[in-house]
N, C-alpha and C. Protein backbone atom coordinates (compact mmCIF):
# COMPACT_ATOMS: atom_id res chain seq x y z
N UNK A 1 -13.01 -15.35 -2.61
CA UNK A 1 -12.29 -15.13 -3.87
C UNK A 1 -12.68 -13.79 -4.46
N UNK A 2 -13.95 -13.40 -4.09
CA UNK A 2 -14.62 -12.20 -5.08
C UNK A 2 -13.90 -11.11 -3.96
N UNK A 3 -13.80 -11.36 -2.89
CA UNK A 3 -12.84 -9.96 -2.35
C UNK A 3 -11.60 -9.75 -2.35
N UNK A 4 -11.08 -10.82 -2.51
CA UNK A 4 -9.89 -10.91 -2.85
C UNK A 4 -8.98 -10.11 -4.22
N UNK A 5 -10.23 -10.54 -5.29
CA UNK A 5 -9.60 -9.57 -6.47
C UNK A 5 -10.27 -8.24 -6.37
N UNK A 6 -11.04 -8.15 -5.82
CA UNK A 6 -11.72 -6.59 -5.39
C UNK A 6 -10.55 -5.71 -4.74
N UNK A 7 -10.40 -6.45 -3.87
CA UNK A 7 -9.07 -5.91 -3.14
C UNK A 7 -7.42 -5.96 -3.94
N UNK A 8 -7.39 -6.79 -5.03
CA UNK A 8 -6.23 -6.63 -5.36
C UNK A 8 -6.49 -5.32 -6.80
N UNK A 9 -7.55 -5.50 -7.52
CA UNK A 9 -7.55 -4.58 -8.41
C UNK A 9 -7.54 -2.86 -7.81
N UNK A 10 -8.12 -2.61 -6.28
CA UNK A 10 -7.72 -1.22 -5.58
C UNK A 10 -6.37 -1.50 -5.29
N UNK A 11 -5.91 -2.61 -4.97
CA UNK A 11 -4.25 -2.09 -4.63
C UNK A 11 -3.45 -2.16 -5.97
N UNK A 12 -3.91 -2.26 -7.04
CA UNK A 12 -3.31 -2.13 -8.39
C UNK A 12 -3.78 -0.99 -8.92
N UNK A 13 -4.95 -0.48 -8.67
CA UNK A 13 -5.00 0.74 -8.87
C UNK A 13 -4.29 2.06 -7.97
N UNK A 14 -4.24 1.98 -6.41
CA UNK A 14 -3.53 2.88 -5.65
C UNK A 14 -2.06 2.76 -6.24
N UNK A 15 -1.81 1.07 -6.66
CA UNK A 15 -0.04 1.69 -7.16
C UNK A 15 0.16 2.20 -8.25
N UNK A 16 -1.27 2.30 -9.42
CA UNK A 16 -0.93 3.34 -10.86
C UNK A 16 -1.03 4.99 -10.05
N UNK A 17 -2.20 5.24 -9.30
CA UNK A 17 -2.10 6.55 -9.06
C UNK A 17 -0.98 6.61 -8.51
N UNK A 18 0.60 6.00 -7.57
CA UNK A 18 1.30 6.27 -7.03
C UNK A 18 2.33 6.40 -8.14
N UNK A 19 2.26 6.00 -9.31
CA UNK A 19 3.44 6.04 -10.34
C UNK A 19 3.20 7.50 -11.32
N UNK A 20 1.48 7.25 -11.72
CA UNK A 20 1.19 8.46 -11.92
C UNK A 20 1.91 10.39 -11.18
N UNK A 21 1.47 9.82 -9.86
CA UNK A 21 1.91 11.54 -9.32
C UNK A 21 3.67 11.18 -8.91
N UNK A 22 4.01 10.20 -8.99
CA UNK A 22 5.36 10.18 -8.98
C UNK A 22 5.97 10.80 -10.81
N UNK A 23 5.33 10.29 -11.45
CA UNK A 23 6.09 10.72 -13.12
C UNK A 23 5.67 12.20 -13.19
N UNK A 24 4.59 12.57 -12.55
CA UNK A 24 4.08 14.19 -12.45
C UNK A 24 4.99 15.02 -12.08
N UNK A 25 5.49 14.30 -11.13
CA UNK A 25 6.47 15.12 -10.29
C UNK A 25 7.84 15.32 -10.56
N UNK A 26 8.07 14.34 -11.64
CA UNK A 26 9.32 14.39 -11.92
C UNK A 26 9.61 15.63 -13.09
């Protein structure tokens, strides 16, 4: 369970940095 949200809070974070340099870019 403890890697599980380990692992979901980095893939919730890789998809803010992906919205991030996406709104950058716009």
């Amino acid at each position: 369970a403890a890697k599980k949200g380990i692992a979901s809070v980095q893939s919730n974070a890789a998809g803010a940095t992906i919205v991030d340099l996406t709104e950058a870019a716009t």
